[in-house]
PDB file of N, CA and C in Angstrom:
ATOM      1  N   UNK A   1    -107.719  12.044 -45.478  1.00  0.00           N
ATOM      2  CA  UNK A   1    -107.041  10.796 -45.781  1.00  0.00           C
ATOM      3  C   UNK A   1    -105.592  10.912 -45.340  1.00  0.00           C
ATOM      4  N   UNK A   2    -104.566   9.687 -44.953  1.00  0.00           N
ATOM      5  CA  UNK A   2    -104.360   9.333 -44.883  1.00  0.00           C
ATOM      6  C   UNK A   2    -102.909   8.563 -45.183  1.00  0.00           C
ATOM      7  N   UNK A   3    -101.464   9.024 -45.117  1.00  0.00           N
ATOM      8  CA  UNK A   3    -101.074   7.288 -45.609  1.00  0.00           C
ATOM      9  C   UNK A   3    -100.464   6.660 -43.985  1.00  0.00           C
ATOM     10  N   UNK A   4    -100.357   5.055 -43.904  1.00  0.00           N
ATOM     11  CA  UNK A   4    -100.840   4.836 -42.772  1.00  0.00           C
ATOM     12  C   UNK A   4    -100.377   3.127 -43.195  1.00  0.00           C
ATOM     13  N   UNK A   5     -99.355   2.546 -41.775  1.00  0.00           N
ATOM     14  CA  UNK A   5     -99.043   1.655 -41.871  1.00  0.00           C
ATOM     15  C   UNK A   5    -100.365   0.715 -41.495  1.00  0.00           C
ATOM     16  N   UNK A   6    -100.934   0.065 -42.802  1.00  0.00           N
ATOM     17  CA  UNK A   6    -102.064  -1.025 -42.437  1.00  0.00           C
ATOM     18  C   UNK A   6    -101.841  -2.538 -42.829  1.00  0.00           C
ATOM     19  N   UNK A   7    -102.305  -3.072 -42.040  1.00  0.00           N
ATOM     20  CA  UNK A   7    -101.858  -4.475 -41.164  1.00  0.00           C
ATOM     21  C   UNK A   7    -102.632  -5.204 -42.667  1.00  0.00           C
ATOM     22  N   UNK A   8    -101.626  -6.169 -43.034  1.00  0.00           N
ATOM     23  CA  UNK A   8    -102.541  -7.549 -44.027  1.00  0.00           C
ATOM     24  C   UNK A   8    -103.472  -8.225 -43.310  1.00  0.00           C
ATOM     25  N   UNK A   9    -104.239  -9.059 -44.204  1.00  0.00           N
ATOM     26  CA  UNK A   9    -105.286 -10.000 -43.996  1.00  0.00           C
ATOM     27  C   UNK A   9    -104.910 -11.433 -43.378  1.00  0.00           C
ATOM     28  N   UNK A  10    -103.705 -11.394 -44.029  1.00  0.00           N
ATOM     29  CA  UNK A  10    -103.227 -13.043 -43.912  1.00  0.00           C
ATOM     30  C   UNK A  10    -102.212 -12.770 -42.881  1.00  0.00           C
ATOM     31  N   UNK A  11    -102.018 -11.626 -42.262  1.00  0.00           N
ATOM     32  CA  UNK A  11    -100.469 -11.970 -41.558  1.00  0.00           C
ATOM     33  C   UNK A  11    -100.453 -10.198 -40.916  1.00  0.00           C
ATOM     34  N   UNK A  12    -101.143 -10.138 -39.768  1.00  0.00           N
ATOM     35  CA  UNK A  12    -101.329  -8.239 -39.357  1.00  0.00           C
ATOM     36  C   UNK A  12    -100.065  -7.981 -38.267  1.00  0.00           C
ATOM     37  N   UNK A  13     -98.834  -9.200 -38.351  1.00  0.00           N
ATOM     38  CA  UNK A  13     -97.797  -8.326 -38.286  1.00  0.00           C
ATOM     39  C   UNK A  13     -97.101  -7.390 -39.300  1.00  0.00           C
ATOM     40  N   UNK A  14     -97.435  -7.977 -40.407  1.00  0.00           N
ATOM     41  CA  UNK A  14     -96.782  -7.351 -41.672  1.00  0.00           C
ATOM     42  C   UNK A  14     -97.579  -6.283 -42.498  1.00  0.00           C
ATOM     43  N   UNK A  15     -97.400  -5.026 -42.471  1.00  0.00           N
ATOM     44  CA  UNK A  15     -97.892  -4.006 -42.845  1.00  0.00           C
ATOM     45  C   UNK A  15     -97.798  -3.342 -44.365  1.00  0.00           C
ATOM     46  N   UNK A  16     -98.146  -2.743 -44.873  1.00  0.00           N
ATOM     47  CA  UNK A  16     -98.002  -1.727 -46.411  1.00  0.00           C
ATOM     48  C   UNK A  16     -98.682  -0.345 -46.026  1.00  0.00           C
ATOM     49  N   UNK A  17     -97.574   0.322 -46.292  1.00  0.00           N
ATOM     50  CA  UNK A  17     -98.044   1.621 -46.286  1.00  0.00           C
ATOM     51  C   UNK A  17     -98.931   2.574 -47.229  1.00  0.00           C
ATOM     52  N   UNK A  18     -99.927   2.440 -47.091  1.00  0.00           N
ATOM     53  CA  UNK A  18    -101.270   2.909 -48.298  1.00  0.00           C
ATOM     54  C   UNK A  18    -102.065   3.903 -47.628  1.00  0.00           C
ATOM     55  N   UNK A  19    -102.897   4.543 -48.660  1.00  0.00           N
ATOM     56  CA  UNK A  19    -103.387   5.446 -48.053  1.00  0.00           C
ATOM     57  C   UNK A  19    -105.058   4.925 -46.793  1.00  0.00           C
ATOM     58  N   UNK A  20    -105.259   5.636 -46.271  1.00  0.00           N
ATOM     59  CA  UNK A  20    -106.443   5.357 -46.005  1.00  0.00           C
ATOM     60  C   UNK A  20    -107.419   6.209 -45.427  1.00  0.00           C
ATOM     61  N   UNK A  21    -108.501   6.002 -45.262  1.00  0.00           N
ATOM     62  CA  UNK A  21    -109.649   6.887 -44.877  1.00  0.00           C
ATOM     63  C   UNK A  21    -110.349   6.643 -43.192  1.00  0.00           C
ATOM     64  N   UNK A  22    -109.565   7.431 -42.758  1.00  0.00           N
ATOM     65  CA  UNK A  22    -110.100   7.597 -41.010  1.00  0.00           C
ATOM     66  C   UNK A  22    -111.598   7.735 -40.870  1.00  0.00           C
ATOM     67  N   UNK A  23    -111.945   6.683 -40.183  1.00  0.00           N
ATOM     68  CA  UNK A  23    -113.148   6.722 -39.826  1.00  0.00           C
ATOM     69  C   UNK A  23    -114.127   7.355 -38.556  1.00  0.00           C
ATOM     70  N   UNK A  24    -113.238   6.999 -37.701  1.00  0.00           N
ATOM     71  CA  UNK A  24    -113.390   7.521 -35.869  1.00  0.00           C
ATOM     72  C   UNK A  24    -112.104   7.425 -35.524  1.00  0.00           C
ATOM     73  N   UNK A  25    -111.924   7.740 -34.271  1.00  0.00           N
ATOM     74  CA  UNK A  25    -110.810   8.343 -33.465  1.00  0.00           C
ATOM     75  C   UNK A  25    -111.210   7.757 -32.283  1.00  0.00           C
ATOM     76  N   UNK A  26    -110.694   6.656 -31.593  1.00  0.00           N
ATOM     77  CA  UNK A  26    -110.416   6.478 -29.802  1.00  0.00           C
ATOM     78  C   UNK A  26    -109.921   6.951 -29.173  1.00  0.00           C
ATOM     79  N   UNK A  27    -109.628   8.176 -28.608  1.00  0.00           N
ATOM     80  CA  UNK A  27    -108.325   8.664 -28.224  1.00  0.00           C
ATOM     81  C   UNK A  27    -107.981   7.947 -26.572  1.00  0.00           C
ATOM     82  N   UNK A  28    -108.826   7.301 -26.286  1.00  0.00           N
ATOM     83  CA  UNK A  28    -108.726   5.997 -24.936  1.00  0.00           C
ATOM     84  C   UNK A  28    -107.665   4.869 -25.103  1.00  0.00           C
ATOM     85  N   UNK A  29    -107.897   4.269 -26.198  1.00  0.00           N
ATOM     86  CA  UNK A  29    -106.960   3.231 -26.940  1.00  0.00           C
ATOM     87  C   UNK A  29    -105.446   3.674 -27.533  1.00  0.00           C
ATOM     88  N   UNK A  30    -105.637   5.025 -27.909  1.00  0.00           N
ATOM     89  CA  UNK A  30    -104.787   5.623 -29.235  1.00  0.00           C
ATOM     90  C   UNK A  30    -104.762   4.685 -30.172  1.00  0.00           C
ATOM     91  N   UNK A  31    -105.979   4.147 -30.892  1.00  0.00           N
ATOM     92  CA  UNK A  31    -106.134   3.782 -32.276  1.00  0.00           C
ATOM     93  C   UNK A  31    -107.315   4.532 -33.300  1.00  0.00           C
ATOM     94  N   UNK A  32    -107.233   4.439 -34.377  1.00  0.00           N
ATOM     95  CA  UNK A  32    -108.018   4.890 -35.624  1.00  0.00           C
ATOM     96  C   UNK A  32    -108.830   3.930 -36.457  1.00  0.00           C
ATOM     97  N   UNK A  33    -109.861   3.953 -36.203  1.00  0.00           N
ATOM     98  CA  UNK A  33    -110.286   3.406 -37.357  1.00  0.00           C
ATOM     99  C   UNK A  33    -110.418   3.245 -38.849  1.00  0.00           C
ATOM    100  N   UNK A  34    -109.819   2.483 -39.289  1.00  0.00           N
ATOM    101  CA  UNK A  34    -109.043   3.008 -40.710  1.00  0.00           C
ATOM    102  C   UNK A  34    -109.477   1.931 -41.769  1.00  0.00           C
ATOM    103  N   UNK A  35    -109.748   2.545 -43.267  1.00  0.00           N
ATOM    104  CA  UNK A  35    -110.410   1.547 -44.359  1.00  0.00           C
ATOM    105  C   UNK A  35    -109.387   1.745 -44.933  1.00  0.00           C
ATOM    106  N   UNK A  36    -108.750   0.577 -45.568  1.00  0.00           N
ATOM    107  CA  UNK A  36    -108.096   0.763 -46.792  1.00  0.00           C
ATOM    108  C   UNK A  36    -108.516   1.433 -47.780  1.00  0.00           C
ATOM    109  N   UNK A  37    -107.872   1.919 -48.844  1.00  0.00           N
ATOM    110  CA  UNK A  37    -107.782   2.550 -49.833  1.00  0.00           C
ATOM    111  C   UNK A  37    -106.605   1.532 -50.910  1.00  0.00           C
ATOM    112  N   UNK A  38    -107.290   1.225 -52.164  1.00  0.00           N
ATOM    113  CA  UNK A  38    -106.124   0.305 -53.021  1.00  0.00           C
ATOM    114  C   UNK A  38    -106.320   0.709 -54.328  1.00  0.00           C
ATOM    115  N   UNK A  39    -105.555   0.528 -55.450  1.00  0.00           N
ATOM    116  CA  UNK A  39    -105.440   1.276 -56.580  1.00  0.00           C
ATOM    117  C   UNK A  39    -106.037   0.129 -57.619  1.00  0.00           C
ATOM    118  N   UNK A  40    -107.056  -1.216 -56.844  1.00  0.00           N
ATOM    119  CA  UNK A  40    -107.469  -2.228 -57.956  1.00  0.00           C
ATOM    120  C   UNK A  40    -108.855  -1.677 -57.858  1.00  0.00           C
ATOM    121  N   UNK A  41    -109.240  -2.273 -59.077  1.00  0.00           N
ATOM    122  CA  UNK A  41    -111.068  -1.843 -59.412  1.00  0.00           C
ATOM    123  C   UNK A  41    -111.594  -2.782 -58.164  1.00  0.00           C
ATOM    124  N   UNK A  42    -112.930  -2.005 -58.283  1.00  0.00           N
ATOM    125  CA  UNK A  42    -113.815  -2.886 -57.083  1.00  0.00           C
ATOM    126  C   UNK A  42    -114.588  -3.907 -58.008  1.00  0.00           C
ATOM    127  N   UNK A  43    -114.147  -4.870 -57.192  1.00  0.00           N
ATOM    128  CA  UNK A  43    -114.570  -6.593 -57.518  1.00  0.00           C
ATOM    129  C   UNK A  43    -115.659  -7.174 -56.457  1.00  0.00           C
ATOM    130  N   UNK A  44    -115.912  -6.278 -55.464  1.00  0.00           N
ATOM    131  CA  UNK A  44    -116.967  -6.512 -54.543  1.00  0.00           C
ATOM    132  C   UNK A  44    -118.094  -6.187 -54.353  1.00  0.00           C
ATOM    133  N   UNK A  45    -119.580  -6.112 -53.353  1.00  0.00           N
ATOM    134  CA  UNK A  45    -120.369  -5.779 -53.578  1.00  0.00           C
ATOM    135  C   UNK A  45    -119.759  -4.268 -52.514  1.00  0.00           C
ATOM    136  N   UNK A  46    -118.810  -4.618 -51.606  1.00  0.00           N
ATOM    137  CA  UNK A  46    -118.324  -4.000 -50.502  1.00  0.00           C
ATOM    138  C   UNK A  46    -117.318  -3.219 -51.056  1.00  0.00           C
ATOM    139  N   UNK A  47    -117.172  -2.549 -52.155  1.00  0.00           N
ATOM    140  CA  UNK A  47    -116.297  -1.622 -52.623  1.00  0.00           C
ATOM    141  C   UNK A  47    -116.473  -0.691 -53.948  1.00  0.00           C
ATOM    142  N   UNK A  48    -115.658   0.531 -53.071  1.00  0.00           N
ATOM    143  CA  UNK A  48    -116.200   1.534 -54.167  1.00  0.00           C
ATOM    144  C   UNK A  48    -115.200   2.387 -54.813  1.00  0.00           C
ATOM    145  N   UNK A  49    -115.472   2.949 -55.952  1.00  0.00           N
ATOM    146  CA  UNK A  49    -114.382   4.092 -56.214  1.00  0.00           C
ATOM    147  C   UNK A  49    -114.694   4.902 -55.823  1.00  0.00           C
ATOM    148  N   UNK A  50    -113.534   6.033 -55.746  1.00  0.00           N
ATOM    149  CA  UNK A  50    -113.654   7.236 -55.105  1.00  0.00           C
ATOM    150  C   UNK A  50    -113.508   8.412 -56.411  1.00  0.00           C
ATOM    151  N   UNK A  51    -114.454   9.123 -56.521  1.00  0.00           N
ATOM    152  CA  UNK A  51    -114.962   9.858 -57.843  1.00  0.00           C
ATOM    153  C   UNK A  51    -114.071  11.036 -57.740  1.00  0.00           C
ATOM    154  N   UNK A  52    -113.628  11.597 -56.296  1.00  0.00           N
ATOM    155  CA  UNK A  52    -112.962  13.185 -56.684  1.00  0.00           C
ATOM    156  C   UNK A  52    -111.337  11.958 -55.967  1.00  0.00           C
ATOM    157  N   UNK A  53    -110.894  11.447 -56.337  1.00  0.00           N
ATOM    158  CA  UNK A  53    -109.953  10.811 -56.190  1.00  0.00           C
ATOM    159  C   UNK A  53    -108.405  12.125 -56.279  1.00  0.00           C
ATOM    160  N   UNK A  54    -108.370  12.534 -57.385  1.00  0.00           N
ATOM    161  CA  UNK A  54    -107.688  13.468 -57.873  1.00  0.00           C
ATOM    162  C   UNK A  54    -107.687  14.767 -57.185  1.00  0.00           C
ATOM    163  N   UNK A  55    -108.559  15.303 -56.840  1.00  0.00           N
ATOM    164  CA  UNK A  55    -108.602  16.231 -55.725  1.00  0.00           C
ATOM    165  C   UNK A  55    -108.245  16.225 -54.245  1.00  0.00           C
ATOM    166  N   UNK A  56    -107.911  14.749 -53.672  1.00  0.00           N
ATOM    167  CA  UNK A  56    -107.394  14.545 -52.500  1.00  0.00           C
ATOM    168  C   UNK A  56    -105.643  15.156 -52.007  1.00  0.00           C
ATOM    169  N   UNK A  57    -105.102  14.615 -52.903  1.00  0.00           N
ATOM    170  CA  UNK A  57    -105.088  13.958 -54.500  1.00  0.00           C
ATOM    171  C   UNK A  57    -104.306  13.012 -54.196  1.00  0.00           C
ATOM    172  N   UNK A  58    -104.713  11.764 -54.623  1.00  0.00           N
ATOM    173  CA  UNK A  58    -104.146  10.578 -55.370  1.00  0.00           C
ATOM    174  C   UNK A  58    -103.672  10.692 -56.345  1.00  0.00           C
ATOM    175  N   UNK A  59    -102.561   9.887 -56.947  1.00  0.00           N
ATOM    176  CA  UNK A  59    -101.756   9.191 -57.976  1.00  0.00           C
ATOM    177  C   UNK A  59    -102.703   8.869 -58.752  1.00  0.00           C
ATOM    178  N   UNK A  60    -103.848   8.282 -58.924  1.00  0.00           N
ATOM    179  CA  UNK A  60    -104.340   7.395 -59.816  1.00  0.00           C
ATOM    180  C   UNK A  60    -105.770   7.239 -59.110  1.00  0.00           C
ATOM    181  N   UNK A  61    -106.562   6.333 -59.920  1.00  0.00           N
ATOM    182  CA  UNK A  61    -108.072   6.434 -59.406  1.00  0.00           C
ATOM    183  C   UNK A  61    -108.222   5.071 -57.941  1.00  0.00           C
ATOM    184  N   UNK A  62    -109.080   5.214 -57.399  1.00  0.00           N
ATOM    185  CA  UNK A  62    -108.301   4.012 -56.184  1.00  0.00           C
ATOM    186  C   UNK A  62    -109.942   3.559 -55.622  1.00  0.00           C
ATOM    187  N   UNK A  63    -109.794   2.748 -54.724  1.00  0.00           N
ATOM    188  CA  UNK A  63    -110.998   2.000 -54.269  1.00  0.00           C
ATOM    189  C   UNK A  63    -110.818   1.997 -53.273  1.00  0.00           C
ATOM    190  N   UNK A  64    -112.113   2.268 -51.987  1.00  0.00           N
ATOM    191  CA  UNK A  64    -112.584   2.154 -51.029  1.00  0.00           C
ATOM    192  C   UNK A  64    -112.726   1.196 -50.609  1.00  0.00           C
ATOM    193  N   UNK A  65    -112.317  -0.099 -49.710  1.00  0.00           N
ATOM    194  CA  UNK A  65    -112.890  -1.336 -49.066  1.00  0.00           C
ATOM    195  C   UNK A  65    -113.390  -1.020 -48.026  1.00  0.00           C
ATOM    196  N   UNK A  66    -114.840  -1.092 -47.995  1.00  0.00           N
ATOM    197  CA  UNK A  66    -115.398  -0.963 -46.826  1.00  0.00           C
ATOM    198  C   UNK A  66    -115.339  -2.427 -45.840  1.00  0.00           C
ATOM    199  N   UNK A  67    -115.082  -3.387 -46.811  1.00  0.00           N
ATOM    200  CA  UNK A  67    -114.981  -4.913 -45.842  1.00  0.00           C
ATOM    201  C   UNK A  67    -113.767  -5.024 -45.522  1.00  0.00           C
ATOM    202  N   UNK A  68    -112.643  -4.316 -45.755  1.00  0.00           N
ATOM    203  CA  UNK A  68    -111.130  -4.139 -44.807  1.00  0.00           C
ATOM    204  C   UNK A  68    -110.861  -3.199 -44.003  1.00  0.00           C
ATOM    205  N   UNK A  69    -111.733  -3.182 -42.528  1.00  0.00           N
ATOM    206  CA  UNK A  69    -111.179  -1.645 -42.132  1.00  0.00           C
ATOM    207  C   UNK A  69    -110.704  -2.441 -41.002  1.00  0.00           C
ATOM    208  N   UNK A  70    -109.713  -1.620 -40.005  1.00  0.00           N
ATOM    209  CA  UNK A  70    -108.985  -1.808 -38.974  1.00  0.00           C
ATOM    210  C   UNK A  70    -108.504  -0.738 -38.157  1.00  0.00           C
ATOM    211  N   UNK A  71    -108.450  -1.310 -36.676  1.00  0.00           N
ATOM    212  CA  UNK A  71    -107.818  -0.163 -35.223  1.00  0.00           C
ATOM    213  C   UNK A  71    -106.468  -0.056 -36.034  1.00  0.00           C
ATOM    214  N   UNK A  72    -106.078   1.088 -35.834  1.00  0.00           N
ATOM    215  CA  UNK A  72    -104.662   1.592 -36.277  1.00  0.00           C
ATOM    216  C   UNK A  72    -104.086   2.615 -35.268  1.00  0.00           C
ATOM    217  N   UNK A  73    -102.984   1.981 -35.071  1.00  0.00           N
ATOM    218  CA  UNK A  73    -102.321   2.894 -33.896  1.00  0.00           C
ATOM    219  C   UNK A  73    -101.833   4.058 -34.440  1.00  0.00           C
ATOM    220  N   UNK A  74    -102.318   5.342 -33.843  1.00  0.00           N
ATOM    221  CA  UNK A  74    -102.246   6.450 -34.091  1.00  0.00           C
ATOM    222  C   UNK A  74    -100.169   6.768 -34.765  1.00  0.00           C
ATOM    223  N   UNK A  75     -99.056   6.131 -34.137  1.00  0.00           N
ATOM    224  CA  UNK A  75     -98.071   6.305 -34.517  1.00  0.00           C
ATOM    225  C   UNK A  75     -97.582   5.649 -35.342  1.00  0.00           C
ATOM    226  N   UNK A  76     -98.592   4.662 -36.369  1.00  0.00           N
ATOM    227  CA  UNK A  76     -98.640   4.046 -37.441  1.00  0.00           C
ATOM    228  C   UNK A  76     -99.026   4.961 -39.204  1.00  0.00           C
ATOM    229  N   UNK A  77     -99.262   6.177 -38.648  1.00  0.00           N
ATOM    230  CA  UNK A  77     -99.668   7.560 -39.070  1.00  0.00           C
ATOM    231  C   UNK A  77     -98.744   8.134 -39.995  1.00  0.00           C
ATOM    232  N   UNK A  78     -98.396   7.843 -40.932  1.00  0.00           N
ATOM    233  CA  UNK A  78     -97.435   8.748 -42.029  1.00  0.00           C
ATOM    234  C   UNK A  78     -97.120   9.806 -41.828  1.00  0.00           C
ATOM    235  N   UNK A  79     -98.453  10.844 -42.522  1.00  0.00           N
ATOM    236  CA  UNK A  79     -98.939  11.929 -43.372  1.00  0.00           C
ATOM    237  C   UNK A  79    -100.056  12.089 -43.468  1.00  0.00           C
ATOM    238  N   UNK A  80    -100.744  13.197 -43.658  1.00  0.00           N
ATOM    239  CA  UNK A  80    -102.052  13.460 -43.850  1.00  0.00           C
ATOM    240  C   UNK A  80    -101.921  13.601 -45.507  1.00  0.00           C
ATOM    241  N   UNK A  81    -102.609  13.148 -46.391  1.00  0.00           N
ATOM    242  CA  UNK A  81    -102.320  13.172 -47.873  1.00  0.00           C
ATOM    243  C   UNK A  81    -103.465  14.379 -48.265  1.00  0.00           C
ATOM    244  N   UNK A  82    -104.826  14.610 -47.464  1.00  0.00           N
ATOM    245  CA  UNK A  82    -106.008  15.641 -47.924  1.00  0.00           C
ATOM    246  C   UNK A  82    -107.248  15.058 -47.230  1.00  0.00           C
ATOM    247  N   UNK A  83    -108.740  15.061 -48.355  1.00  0.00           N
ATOM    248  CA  UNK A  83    -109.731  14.909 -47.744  1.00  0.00           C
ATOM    249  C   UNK A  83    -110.540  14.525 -48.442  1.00  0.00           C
ATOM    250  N   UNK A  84    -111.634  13.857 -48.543  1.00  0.00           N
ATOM    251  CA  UNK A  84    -112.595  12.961 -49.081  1.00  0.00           C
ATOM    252  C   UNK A  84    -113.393  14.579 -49.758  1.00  0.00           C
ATOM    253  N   UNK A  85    -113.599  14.061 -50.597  1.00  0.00           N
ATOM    254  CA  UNK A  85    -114.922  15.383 -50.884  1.00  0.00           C
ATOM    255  C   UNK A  85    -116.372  14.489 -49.687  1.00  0.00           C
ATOM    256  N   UNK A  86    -117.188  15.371 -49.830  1.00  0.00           N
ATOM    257  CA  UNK A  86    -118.334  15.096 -49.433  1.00  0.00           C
ATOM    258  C   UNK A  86    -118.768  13.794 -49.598  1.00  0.00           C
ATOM    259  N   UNK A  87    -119.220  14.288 -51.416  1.00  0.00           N
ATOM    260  CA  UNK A  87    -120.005  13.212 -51.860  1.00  0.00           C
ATOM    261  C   UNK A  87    -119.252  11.559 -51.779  1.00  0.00           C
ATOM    262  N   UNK A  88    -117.795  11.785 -51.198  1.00  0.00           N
ATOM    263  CA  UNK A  88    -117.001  10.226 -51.337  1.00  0.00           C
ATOM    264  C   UNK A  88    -117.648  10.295 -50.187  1.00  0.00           C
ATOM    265  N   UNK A  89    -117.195  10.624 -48.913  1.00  0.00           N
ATOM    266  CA  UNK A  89    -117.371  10.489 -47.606  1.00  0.00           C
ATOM    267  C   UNK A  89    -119.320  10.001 -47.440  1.00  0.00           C
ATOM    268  N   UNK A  90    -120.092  10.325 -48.084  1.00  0.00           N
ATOM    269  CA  UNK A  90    -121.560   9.837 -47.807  1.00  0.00           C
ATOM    270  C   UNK A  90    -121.304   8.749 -48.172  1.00  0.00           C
ATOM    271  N   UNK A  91    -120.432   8.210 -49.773  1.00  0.00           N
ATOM    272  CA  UNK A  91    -120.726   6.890 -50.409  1.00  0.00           C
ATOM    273  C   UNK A  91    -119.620   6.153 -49.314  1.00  0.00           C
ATOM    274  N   UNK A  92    -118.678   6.379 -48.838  1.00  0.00           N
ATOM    275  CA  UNK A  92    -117.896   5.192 -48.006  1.00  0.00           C
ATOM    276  C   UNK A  92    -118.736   4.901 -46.954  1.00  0.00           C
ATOM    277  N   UNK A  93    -119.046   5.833 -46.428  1.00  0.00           N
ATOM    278  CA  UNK A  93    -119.349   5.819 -44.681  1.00  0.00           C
ATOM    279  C   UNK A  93    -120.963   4.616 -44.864  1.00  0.00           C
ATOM    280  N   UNK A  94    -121.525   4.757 -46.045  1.00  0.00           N
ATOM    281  CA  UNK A  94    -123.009   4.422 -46.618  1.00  0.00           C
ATOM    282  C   UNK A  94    -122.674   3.063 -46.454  1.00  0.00           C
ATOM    283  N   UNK A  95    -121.166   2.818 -47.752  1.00  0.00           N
ATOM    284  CA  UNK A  95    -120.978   1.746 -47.872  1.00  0.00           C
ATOM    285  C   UNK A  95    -120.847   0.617 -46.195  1.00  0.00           C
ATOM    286  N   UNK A  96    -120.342   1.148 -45.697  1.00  0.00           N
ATOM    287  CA  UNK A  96    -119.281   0.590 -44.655  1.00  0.00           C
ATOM    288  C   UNK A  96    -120.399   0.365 -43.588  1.00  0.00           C
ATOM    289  N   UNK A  97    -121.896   1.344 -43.363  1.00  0.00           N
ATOM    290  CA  UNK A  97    -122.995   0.405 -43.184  1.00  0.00           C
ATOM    291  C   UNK A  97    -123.552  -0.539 -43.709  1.00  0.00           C
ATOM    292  N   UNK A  98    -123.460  -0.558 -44.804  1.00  0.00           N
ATOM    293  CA  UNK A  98    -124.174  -1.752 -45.471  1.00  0.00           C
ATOM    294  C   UNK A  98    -123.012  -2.844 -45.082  1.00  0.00           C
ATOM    295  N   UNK A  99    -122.018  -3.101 -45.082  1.00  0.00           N
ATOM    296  CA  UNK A  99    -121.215  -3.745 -44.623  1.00  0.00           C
ATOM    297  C   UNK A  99    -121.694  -4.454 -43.084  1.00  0.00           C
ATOM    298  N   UNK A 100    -122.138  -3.614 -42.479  1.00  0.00           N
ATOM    299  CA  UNK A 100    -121.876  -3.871 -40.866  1.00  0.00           C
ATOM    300  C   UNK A 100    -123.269  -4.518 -40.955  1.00  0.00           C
ATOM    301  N   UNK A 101    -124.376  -4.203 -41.405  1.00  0.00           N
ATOM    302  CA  UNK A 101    -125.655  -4.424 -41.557  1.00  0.00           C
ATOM    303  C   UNK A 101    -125.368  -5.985 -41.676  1.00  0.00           C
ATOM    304  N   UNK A 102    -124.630  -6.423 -43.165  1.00  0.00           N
ATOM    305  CA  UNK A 102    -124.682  -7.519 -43.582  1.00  0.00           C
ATOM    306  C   UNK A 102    -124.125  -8.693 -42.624  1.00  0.00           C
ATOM    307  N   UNK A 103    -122.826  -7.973 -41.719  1.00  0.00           N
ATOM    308  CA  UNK A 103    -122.354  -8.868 -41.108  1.00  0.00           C
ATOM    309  C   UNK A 103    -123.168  -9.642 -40.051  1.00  0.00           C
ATOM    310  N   UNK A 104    -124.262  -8.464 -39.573  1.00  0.00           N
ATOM    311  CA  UNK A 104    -125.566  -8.426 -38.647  1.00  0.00           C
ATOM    312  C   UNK A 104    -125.267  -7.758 -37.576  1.00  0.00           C
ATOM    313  N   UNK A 105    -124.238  -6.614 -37.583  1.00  0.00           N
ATOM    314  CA  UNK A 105    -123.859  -5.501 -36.420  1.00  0.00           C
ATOM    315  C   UNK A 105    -124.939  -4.717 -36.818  1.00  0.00           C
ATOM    316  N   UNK A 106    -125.571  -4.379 -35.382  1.00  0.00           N
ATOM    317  CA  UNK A 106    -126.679  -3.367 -35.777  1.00  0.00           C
ATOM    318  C   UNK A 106    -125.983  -2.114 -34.870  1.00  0.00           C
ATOM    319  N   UNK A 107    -126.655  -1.114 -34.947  1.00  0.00           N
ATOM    320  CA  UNK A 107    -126.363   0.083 -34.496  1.00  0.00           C
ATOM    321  C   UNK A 107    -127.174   1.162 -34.466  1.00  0.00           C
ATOM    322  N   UNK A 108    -126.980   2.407 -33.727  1.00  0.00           N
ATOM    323  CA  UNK A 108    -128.010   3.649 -34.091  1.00  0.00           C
ATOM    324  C   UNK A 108    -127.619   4.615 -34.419  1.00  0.00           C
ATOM    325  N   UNK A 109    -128.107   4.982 -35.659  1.00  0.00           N
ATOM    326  CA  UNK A 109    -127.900   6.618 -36.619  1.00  0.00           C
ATOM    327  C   UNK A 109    -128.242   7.558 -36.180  1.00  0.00           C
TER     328      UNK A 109
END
């Protein structure tokens, strides 16, 4: 993980610096694929907590949006803050198919 200038919803000139969870790497583009990470409970079907949160370590317990991820330019890059345990990294990456599924992006595993 991550902290990492990521672009708003309503306005992706304007950024907040939060943590987030790298997904892939372009190194063609120099961007990252990057999910937010936010410190509100998950209110979605598309979001999760992250159980070893504290071991990364985070401040506080935080949520995964798998329905906010975005290209992030590699010099948009903070800090490296640590690392997903395992068992987060199966439940995001899980999540973030079911995501793509729903949108109707198909793909091969």
């Amino acid at each position: 993980m991550w902290f990492a200038e990521f672009p708003f919803e309503e306005d992706e000139n304007i950024t907040k610096e939060r943590p987030v969870i790298v997904l892939a790497v372009d190194d063609d583009t120099c961007k990252v694929l990057s999910m937010k990470v936010t410190s509100t409970e998950p209110y979605s079907e598309f979001e999760i907590t992250l159980f070893d949160w504290e071991k990364i370590p985070l401040h506080h317990e935080s949520t995964a949006v798998a329905s906010d991820v975005k290209s992030i330019r590699k010099n948009d890059f903070r800090r490296r803050i640590g690392r997903l345990s395992d068992d987060d990294w199966d439940n995001v990456t899980d999540l973030y198919y079911s995501f793509l599924k729903s949108t109707g992006i198909t793909f091969e595993e």
